[in-house]
N, C-alpha and C. Protein backbone atom coordinates (compact mmCIF):
# COMPACT_ATOMS: atom_id res chain seq x y z
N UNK A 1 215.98 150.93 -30.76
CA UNK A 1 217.24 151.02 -30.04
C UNK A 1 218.18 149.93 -30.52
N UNK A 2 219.23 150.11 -30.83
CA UNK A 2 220.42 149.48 -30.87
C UNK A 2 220.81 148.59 -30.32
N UNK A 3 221.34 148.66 -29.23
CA UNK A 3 221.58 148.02 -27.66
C UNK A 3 220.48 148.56 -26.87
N UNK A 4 219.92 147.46 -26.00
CA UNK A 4 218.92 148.10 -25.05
C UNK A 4 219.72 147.40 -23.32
N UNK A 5 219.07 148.32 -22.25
CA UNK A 5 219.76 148.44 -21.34
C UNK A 5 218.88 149.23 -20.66
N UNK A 6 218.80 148.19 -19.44
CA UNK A 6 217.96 148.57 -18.27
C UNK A 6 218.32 149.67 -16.91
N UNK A 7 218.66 150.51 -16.57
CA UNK A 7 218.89 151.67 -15.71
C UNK A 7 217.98 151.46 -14.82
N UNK A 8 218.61 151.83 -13.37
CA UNK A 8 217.72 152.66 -12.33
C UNK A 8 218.49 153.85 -11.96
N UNK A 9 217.16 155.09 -11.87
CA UNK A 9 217.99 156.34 -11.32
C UNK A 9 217.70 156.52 -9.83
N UNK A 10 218.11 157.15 -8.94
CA UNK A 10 218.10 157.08 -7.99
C UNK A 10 217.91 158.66 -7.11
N UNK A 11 218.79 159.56 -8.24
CA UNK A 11 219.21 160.79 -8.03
C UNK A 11 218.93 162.15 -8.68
N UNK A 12 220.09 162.55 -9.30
CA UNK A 12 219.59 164.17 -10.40
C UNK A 12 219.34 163.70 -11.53
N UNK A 13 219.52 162.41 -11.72
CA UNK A 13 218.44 162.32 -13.18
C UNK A 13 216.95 161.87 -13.63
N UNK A 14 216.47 161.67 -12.02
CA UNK A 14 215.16 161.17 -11.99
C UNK A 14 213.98 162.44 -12.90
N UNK A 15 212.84 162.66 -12.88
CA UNK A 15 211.73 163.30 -13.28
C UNK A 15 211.75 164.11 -12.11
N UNK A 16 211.82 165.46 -12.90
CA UNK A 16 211.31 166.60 -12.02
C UNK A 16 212.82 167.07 -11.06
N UNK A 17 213.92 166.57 -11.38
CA UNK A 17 214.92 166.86 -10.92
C UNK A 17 216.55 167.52 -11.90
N UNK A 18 217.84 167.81 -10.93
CA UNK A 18 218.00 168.99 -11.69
C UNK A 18 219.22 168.73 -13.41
N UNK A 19 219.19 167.08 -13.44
CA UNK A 19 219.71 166.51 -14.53
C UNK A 19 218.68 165.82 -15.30
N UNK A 20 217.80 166.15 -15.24
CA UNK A 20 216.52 165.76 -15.88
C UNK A 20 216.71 165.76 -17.76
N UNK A 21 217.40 166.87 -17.68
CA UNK A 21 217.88 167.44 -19.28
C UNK A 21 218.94 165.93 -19.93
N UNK A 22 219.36 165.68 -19.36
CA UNK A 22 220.38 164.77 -19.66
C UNK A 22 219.49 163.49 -19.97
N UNK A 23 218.80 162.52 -19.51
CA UNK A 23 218.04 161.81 -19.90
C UNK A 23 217.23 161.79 -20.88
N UNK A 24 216.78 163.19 -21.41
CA UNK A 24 215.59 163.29 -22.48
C UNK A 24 216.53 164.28 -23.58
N UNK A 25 217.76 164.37 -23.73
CA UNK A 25 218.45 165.24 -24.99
C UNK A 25 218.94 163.79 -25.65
N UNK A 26 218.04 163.93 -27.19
CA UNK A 26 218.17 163.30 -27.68
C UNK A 26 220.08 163.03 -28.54
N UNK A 27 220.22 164.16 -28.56
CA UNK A 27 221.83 164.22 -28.33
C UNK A 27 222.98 162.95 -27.67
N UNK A 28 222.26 162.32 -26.36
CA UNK A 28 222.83 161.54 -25.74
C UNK A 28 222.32 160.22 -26.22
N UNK A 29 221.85 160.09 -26.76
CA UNK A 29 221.19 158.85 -27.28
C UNK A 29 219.68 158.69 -27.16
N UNK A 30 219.15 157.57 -26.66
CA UNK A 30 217.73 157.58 -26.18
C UNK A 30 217.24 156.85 -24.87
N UNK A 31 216.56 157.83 -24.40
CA UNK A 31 215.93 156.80 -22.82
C UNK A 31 214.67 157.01 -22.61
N UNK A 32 213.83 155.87 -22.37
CA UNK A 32 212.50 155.23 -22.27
C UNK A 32 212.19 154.90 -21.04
N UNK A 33 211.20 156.09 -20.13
CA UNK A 33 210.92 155.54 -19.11
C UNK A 33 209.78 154.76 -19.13
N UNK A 34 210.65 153.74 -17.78
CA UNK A 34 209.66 152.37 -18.39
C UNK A 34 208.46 151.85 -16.84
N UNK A 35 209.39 153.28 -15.99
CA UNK A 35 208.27 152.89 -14.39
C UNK A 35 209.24 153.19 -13.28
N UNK A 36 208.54 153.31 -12.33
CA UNK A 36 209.08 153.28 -11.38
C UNK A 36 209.09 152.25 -10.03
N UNK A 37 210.26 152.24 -8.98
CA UNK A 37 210.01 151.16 -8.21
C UNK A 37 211.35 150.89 -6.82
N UNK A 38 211.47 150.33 -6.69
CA UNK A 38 212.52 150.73 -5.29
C UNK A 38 213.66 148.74 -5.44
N UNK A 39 214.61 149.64 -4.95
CA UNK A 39 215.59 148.42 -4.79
C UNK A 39 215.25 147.25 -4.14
N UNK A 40 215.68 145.78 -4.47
CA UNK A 40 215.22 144.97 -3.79
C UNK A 40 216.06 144.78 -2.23
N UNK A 41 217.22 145.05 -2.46
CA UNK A 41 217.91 144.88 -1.28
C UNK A 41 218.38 146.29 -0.48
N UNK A 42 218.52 146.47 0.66
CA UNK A 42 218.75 147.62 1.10
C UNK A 42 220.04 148.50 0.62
N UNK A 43 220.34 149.86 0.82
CA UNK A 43 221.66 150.15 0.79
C UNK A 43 221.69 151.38 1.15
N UNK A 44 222.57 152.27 1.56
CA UNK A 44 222.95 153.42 2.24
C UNK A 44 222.71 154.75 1.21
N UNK A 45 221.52 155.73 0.68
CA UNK A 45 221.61 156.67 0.01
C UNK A 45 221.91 158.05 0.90
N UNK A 46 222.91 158.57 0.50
CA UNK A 46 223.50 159.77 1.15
C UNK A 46 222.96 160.89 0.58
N UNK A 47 223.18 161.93 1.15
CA UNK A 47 223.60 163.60 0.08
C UNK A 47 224.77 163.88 0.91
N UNK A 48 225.86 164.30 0.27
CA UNK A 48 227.09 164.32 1.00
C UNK A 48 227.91 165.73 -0.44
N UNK A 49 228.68 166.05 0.65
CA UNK A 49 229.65 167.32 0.45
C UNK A 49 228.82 168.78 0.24
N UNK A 50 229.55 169.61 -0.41
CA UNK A 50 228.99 171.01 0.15
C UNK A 50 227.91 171.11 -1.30
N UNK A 51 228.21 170.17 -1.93
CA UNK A 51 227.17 170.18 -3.26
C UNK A 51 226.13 169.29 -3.34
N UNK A 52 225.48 169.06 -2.26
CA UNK A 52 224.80 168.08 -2.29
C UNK A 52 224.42 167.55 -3.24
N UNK A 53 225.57 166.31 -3.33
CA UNK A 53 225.05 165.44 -4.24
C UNK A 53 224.39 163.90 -3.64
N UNK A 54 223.38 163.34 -4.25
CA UNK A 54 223.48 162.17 -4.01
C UNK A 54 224.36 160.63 -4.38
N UNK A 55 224.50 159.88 -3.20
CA UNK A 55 225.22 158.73 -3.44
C UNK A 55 224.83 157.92 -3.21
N UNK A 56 224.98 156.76 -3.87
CA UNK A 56 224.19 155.34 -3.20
C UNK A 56 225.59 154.30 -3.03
N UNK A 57 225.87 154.52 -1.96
CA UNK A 57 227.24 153.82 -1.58
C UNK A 57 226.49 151.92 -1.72
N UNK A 58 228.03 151.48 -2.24
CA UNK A 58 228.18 150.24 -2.60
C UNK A 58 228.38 149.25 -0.93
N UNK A 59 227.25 149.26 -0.88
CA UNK A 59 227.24 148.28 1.03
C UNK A 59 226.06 147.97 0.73
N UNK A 60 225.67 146.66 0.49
CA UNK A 60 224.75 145.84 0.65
C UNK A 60 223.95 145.75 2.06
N UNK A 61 223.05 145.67 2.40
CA UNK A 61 222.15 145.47 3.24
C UNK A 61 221.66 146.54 4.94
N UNK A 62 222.52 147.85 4.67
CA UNK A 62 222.39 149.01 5.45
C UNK A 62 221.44 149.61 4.41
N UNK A 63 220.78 150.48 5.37
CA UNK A 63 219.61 151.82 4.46
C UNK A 63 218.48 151.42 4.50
N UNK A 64 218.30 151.40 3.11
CA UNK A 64 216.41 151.47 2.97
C UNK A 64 217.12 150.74 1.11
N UNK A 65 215.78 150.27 1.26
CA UNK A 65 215.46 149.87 -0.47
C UNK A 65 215.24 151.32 -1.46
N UNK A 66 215.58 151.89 -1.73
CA UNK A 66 215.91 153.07 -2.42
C UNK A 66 214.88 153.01 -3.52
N UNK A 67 214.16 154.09 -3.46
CA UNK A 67 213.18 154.36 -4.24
C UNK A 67 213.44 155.36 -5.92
N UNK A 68 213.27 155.00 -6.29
CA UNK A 68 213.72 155.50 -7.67
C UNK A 68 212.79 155.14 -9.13
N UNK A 69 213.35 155.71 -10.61
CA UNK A 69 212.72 155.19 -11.51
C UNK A 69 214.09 154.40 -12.59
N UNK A 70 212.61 153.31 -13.63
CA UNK A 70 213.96 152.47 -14.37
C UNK A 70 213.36 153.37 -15.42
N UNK A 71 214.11 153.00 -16.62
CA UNK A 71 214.76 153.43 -18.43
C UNK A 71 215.01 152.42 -18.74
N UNK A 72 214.85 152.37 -20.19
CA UNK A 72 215.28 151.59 -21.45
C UNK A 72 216.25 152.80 -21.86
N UNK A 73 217.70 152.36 -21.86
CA UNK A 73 218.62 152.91 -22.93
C UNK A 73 219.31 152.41 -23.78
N UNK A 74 219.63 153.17 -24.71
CA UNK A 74 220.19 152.35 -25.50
C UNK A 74 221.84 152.43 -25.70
N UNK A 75 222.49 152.39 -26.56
CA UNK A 75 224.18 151.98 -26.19
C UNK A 75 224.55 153.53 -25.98
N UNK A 76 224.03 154.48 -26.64
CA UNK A 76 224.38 155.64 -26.97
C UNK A 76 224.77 156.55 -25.42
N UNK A 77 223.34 156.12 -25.11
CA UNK A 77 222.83 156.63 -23.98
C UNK A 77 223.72 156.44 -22.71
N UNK A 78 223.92 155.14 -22.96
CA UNK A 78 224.85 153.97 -21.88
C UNK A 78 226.25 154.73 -21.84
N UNK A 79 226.53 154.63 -23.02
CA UNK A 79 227.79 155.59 -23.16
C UNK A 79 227.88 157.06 -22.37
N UNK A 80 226.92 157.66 -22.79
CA UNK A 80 226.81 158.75 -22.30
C UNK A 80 226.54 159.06 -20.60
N UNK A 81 225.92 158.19 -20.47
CA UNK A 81 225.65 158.47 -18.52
C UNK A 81 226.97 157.48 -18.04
N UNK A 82 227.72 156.73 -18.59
CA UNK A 82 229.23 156.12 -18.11
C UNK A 82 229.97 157.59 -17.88
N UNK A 83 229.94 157.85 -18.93
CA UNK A 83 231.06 159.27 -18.83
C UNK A 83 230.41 160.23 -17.96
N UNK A 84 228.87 160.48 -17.94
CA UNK A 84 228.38 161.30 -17.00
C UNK A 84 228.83 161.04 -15.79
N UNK A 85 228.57 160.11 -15.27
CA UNK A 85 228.80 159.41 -13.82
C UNK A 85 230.26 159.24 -13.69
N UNK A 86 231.11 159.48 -14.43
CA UNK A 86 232.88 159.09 -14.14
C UNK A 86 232.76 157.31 -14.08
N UNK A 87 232.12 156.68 -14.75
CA UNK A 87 232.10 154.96 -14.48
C UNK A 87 233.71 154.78 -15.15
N UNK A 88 234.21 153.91 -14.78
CA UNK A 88 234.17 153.32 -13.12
C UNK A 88 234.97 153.98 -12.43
N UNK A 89 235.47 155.72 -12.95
CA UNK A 89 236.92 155.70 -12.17
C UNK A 89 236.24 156.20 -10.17
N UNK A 90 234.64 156.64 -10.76
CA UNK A 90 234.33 157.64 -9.31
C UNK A 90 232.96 156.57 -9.11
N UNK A 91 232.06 156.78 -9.37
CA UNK A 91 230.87 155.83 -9.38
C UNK A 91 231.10 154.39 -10.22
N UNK A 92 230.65 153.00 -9.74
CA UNK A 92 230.86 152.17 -10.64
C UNK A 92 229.42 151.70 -11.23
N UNK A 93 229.35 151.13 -12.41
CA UNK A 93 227.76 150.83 -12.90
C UNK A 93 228.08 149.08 -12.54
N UNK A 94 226.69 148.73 -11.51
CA UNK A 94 226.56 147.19 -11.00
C UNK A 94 225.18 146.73 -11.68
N UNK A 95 224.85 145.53 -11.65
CA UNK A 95 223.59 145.10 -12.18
C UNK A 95 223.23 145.00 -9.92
N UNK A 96 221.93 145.04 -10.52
CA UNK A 96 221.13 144.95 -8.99
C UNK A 96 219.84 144.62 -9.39
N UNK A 97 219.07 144.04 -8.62
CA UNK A 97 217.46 143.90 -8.60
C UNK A 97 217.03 144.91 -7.83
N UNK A 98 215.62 145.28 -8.46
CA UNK A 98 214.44 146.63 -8.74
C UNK A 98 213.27 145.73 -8.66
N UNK A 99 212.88 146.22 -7.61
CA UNK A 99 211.32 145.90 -7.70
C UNK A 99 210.49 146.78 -8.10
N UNK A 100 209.95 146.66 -9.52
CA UNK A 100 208.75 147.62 -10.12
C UNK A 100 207.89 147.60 -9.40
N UNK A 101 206.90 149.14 -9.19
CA UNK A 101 205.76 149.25 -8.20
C UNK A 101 204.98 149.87 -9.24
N UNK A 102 205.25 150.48 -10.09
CA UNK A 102 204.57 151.11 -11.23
C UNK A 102 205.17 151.06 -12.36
N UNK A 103 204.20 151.51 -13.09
CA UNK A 103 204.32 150.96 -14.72
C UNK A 103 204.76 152.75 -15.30
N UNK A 104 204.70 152.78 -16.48
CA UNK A 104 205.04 154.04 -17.24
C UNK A 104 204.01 155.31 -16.72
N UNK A 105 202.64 154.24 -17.21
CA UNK A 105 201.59 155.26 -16.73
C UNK A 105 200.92 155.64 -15.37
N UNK A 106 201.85 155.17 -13.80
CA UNK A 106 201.74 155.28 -12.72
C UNK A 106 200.67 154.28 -12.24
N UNK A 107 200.07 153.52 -12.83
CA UNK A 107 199.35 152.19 -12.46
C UNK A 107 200.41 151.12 -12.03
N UNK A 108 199.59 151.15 -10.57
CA UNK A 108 200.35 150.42 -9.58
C UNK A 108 200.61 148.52 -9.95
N UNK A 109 201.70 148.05 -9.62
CA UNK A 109 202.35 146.57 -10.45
C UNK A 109 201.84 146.08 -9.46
N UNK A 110 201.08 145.10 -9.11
CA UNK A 110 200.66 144.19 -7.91
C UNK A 110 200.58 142.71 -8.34
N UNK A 111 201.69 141.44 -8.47
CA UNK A 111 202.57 141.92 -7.65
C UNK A 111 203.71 142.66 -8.59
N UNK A 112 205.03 143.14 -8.03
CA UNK A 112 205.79 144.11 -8.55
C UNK A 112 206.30 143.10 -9.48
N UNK A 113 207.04 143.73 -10.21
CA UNK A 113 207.93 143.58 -11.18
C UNK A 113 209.24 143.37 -10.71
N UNK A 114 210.07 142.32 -11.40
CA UNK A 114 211.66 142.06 -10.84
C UNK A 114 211.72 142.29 -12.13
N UNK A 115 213.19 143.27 -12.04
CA UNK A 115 214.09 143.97 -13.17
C UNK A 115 215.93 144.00 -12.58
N UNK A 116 216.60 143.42 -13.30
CA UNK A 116 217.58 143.49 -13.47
C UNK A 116 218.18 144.84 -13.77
N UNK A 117 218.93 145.73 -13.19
CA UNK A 117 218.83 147.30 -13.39
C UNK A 117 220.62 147.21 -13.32
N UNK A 118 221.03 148.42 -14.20
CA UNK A 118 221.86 148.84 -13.84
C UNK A 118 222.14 150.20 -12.69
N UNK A 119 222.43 150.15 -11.78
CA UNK A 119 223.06 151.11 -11.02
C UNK A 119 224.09 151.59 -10.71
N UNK A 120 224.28 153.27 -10.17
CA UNK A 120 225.29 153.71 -10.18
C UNK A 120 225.91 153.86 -8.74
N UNK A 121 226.73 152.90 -8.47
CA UNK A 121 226.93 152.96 -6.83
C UNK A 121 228.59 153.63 -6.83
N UNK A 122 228.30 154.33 -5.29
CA UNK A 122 229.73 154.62 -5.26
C UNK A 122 230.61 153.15 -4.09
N UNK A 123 231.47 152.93 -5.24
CA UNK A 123 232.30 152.04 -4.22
C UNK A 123 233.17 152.24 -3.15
N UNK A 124 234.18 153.60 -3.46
CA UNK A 124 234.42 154.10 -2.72
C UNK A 124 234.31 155.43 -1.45
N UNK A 125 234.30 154.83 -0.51
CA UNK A 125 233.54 156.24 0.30
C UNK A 125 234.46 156.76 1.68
N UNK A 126 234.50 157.76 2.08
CA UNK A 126 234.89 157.49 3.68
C UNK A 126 234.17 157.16 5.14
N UNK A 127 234.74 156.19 5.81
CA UNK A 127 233.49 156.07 6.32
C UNK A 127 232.81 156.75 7.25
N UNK A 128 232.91 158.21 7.44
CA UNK A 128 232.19 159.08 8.00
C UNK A 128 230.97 158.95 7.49
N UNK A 129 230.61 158.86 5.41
CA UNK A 129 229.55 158.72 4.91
C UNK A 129 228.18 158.11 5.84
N UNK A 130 229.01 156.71 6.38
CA UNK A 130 227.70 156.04 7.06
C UNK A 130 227.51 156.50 8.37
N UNK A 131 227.45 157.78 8.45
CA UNK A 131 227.28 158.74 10.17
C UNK A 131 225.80 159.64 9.09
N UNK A 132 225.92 160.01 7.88
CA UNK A 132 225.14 161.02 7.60
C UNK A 132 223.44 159.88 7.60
N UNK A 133 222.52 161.16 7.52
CA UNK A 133 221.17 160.29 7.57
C UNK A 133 220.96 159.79 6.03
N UNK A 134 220.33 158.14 6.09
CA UNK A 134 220.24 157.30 5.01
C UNK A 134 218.85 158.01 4.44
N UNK A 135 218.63 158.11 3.39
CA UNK A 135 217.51 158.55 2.53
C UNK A 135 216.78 157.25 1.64
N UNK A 136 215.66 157.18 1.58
CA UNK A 136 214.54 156.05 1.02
C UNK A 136 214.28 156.64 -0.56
N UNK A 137 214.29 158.10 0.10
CA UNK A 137 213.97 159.09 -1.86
C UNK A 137 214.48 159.96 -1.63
N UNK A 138 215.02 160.31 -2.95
CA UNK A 138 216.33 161.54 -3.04
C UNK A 138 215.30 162.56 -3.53
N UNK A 139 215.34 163.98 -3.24
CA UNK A 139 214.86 165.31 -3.86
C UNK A 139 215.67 166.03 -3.63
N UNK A 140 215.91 166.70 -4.68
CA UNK A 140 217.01 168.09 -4.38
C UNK A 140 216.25 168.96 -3.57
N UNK A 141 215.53 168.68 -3.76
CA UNK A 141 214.52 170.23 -2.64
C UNK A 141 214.66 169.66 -1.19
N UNK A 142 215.16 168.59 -0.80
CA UNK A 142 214.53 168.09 0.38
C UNK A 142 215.29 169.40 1.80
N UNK A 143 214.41 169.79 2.46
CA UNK A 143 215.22 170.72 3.75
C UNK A 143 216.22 169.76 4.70
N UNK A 144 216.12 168.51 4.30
CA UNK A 144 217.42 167.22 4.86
C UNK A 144 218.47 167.42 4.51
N UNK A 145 219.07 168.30 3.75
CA UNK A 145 220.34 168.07 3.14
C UNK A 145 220.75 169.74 2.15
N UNK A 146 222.20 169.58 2.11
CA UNK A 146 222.38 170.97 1.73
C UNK A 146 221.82 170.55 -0.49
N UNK A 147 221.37 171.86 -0.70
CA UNK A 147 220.78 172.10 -1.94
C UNK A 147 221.65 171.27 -3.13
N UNK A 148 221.17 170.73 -4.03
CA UNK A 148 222.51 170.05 -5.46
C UNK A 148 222.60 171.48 -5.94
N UNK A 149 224.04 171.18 -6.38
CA UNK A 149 224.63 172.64 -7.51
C UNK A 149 225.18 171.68 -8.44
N UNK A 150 224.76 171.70 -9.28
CA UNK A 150 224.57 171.13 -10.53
C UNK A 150 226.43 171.68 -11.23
N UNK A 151 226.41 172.65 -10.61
CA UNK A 151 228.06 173.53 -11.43
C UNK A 151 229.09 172.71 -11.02
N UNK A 152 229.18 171.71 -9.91
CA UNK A 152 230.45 170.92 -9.08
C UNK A 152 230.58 169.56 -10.11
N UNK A 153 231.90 169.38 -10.66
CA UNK A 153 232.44 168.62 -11.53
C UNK A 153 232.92 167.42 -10.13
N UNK A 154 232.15 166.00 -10.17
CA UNK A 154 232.65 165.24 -9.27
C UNK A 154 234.01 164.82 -9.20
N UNK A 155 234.44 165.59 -10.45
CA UNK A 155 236.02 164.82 -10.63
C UNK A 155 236.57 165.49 -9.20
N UNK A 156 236.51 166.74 -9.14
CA UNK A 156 237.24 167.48 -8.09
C UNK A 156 236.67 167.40 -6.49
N UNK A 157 235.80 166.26 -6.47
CA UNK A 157 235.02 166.56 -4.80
C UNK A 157 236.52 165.26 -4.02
N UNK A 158 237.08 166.25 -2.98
CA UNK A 158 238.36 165.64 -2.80
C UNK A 158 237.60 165.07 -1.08
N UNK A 159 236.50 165.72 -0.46
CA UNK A 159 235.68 165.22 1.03
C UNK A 159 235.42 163.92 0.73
N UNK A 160 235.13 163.36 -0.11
CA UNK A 160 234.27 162.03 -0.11
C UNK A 160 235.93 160.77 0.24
């Protein structure tokens, strides 16, 4: 890798979810999952609008420590999930601490791992957001929340 660069996902680009494609097309550059593990400090994860998408609103210390996985990417990549995510005009990318709980090969970190991660928080929100129920782990399948449609361009979600 070129530039290397630490990620946490949180949402549709995790494993087994419905942007999954985007992380592993080598097209976008390259990403190395490197484990999984949950935020060190709390924060508010939503599914919000008629597309359920997930958000991890930018408010420190409401929610849950948000469970998710990190990546090694590299600049390419970086590039590519900036523009995915609308950084910074809709989501902004923050550094945050990740506590690793597992390694690549699901062998548990005891004690965890501290990782410097980039995340994709939304800064701006309305604050109805913090009325919806806070989520610990995002699944598109979850019966908590209306289904992700992958077809909704965030540029145009005008509810949030």
């Amino acid at each position: 890798m070129s530039g290397s660069h630490i990620i946490f996902s949180y949402g549709t680009l995790k494993q087994g979810e419905r942007n999954e494609y985007v992380m592993k097309d080598p097209n976008n550059g390259t990403a190395t999952f490197v484990g999984r593990g949950c935020t060190a400090k709390k924060y508010p994860l939503v599914v919000a609008s008629q597309y359920g998408i997930p958000f991890l609103l930018l408010l420190e210390g409401q929610g849950s420590q948000v469970l998710g996985e990190v990546y090694e990417v590299d600049d390419s990549m970086l590039a590519f999930l900036d523009a995915f995510e609308s950084h910074p005009d809709f989501y902004r990318r923050e550094v945050a601490t990740v506590l690793m709980t597992q390694d690549k090969n699901g062998e548990k970190l005891d004690p965890p791992q501290t990782k410097e991660c980039w995340i994709y928080f939304l800064p701006k929100y309305k604050p109805e957001m913090l009325e919806l129920q806070f989520l610990e782990n995002y699944t598109s399948e979850s019966k908590d929340h209306v289904p992700y449609d992958e077809s909704e361009d965030v540029h145009c979600l005008d509810d949030l």
